[in-house]
N, C-alpha and C. Protein backbone atom coordinates (compact mmCIF):
# COMPACT_ATOMS: atom_id res chain seq x y z
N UNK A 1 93.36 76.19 120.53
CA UNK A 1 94.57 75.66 119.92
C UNK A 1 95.76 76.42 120.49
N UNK A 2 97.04 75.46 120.81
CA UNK A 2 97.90 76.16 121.46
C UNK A 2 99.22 76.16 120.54
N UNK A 3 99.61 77.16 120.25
CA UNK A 3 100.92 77.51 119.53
C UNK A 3 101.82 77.07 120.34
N UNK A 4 102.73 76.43 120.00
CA UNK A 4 104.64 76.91 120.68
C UNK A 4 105.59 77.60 119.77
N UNK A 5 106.68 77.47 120.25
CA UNK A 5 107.58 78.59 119.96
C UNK A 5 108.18 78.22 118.96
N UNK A 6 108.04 76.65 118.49
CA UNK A 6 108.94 76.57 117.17
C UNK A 6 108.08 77.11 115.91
N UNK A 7 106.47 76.88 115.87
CA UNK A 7 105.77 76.84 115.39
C UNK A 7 105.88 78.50 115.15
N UNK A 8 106.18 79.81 115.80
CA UNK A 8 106.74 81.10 115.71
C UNK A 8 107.53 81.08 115.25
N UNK A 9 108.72 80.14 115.61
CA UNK A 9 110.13 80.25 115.15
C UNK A 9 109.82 79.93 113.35
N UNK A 10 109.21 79.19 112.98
CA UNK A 10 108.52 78.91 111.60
C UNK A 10 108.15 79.64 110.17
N UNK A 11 107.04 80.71 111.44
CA UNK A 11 106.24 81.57 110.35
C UNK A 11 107.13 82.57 110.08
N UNK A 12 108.22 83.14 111.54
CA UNK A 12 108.93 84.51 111.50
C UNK A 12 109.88 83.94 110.35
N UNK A 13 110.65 82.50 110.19
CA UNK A 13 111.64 82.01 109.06
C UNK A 13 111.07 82.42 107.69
N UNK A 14 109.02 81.69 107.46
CA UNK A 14 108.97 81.96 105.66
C UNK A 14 108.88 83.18 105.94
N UNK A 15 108.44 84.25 106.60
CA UNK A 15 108.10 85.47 106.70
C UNK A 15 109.47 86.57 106.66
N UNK A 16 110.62 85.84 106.79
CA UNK A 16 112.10 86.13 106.88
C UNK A 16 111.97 87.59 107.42
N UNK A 17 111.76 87.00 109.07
CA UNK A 17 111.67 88.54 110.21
C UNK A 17 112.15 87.76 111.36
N UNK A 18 113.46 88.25 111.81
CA UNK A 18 114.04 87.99 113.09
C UNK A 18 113.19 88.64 114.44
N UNK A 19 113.12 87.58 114.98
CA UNK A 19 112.72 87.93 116.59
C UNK A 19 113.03 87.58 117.53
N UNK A 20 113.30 88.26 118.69
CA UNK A 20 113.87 88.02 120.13
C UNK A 20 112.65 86.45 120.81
N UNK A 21 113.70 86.70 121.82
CA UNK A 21 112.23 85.69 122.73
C UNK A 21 111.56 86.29 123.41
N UNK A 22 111.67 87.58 124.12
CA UNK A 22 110.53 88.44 124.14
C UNK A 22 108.90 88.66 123.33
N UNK A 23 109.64 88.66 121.64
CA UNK A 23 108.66 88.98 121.08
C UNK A 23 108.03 88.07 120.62
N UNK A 24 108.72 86.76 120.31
CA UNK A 24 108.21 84.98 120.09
C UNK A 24 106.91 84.42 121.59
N UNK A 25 107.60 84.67 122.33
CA UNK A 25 106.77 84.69 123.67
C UNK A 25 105.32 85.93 123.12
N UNK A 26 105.62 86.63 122.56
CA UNK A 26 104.19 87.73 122.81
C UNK A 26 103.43 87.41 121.46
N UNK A 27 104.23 86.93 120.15
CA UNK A 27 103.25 86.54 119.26
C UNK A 27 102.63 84.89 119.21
N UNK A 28 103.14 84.13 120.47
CA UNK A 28 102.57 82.83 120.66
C UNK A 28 101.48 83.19 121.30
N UNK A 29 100.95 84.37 122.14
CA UNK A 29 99.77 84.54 123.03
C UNK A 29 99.08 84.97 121.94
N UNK A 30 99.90 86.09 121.23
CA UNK A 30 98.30 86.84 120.31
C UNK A 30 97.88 85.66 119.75
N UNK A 31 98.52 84.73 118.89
CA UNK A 31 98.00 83.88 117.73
C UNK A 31 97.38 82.67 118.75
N UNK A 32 97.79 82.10 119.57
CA UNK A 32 96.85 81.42 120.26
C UNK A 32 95.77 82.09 120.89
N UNK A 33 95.58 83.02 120.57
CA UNK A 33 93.90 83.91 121.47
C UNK A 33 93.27 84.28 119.93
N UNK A 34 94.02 84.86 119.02
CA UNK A 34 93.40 84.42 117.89
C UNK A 34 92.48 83.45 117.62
N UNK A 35 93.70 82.33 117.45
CA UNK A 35 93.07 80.78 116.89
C UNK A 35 91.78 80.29 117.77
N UNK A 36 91.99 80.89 119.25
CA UNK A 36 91.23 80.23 119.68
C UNK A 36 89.73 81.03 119.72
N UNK A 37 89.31 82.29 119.19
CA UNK A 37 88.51 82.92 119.36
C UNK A 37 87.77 82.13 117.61
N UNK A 38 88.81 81.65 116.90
CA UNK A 38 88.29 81.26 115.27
C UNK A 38 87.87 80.02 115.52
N UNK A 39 88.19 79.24 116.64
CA UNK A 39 88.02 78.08 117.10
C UNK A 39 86.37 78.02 117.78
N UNK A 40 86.29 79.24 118.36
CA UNK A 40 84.63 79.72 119.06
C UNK A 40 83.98 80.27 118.06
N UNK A 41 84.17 80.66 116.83
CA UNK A 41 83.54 81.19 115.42
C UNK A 41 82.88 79.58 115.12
N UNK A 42 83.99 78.88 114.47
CA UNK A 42 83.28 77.48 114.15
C UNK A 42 82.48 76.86 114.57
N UNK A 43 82.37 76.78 116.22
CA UNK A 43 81.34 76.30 116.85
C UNK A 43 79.94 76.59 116.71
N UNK A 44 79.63 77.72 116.07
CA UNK A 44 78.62 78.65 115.90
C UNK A 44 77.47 77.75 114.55
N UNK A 45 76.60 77.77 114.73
CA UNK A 45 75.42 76.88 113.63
C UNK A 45 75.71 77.84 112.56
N UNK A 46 75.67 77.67 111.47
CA UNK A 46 75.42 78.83 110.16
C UNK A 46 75.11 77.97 109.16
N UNK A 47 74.28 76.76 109.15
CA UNK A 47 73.22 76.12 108.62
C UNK A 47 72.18 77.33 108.03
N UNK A 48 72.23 77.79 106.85
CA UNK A 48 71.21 78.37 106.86
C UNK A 48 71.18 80.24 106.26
N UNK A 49 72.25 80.24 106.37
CA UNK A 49 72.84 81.38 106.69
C UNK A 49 73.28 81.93 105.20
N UNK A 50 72.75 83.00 104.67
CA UNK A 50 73.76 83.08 103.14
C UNK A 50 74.81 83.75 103.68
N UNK A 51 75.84 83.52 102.53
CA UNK A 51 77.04 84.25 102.95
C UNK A 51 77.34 86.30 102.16
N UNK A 52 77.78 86.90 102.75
CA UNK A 52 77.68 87.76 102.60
C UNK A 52 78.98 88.39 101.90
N UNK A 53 78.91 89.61 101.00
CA UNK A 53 80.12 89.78 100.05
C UNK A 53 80.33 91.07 100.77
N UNK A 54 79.45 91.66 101.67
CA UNK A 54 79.71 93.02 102.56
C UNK A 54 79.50 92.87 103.86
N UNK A 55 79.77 93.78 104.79
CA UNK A 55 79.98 94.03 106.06
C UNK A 55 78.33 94.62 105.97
N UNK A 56 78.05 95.80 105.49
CA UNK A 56 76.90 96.21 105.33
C UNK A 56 75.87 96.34 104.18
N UNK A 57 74.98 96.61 104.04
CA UNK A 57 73.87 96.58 102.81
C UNK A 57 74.41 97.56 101.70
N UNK A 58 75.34 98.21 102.06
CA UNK A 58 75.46 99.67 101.37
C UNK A 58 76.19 99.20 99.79
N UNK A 59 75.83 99.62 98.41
CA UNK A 59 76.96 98.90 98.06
C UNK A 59 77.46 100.08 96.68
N UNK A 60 78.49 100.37 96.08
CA UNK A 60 78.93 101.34 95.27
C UNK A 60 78.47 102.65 95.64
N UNK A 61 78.82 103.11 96.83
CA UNK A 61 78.28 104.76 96.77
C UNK A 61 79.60 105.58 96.20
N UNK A 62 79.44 106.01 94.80
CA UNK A 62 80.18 106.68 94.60
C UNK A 62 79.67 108.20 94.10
N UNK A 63 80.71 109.08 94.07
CA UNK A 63 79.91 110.66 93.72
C UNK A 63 79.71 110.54 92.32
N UNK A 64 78.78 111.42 91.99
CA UNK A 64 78.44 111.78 90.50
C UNK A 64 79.87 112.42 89.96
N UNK A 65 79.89 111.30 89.02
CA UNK A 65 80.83 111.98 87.76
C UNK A 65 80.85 112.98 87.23
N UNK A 66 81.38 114.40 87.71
CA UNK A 66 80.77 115.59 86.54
C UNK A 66 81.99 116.28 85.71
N UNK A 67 81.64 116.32 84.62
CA UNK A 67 82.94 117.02 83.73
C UNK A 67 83.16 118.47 84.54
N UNK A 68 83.98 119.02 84.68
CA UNK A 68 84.47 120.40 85.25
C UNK A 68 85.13 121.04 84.49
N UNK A 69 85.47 122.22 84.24
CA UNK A 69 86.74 122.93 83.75
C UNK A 69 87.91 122.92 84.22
N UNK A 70 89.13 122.70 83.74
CA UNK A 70 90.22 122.67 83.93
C UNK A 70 90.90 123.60 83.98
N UNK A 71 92.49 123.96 83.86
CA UNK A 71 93.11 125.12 84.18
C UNK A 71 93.56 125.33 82.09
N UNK A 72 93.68 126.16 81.74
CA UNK A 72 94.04 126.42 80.30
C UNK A 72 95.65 125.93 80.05
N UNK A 73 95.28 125.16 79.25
CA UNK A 73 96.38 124.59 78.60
C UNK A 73 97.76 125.54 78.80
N UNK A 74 97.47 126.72 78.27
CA UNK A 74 98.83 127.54 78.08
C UNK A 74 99.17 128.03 79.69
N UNK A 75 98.03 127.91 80.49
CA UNK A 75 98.56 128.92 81.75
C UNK A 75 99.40 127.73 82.44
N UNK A 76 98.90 126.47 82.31
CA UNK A 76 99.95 125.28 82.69
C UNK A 76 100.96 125.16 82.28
N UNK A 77 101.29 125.03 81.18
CA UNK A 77 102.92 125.54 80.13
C UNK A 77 103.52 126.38 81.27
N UNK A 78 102.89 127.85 81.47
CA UNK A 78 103.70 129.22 81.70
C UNK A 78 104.30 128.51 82.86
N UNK A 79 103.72 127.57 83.52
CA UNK A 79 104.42 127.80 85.14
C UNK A 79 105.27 126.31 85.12
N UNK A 80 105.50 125.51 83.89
CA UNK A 80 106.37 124.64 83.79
C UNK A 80 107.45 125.42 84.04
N UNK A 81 108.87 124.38 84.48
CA UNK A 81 109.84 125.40 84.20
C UNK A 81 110.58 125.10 82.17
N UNK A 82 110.36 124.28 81.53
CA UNK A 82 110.25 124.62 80.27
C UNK A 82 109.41 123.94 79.53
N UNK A 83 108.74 124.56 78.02
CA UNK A 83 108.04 124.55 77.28
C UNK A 83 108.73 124.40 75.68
N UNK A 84 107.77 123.65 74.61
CA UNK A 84 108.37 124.04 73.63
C UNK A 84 106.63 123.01 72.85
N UNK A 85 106.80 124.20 71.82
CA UNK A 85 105.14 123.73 71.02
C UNK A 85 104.59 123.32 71.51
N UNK A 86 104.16 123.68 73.17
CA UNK A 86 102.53 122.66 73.37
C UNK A 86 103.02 121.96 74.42
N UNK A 87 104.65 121.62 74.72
CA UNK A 87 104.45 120.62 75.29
C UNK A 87 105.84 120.45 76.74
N UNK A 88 105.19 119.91 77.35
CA UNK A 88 106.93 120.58 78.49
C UNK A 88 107.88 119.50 77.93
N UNK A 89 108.84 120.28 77.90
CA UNK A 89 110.37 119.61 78.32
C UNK A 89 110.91 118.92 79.15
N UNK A 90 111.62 117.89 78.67
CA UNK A 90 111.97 117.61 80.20
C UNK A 90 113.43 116.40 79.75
N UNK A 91 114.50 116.25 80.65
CA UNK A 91 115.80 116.21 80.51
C UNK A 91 115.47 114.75 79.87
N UNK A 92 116.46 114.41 78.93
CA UNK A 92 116.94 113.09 77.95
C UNK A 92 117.01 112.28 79.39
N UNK A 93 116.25 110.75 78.67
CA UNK A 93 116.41 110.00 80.11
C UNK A 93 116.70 108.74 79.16
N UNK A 94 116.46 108.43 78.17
CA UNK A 94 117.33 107.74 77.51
C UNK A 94 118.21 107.56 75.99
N UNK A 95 119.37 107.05 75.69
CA UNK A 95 120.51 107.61 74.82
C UNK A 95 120.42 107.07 73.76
């Protein structure tokens, strides 16, 4: 499939991004070598084929959850720059 330049001139308008003709000229090649490589995807049989929700078999590897100790309440206070009962300060943000 072959792009032209209005068809650039188009996407860069909803996409509201100015471009030279330099760069209209260089995104009509990428997207036509694109299209046309999605164009050689289709051709391909996949009769048969389940579709897949991953790239690979692997699926949720995440680390073990482990509770840890934290830093003590008060030593966090000390290095606020202010405190008051428990809890930091911090400047009026609304009146």
């Amino acid at each position: 499939m072959d792009i032209d330049i209005k068809q650039i001139e188009q996407v860069a308008s909803l996409s509201r991004i100015n471009l030279t003709d330099v760069e209209k000229g260089a995104f009509r090649e990428q997207l036509t070598d694109i299209l046309g490589y999605i164009e050689k995807l289709n051709e391909l049989d996949t009769d048969g084929i389940q579709p897949m929700a991953y790239a690979t078999a692997q699926k949720n590897i995440f680390r073990e959850d482990k509770q840890e100790s934290s830093f003590p309440r008060q030593k966090i206070l000390e290095l606020s720059p202010s405190s008051s009962n428990g809890f930091f300060k911090v400047p009026k943000v609304l009146e």
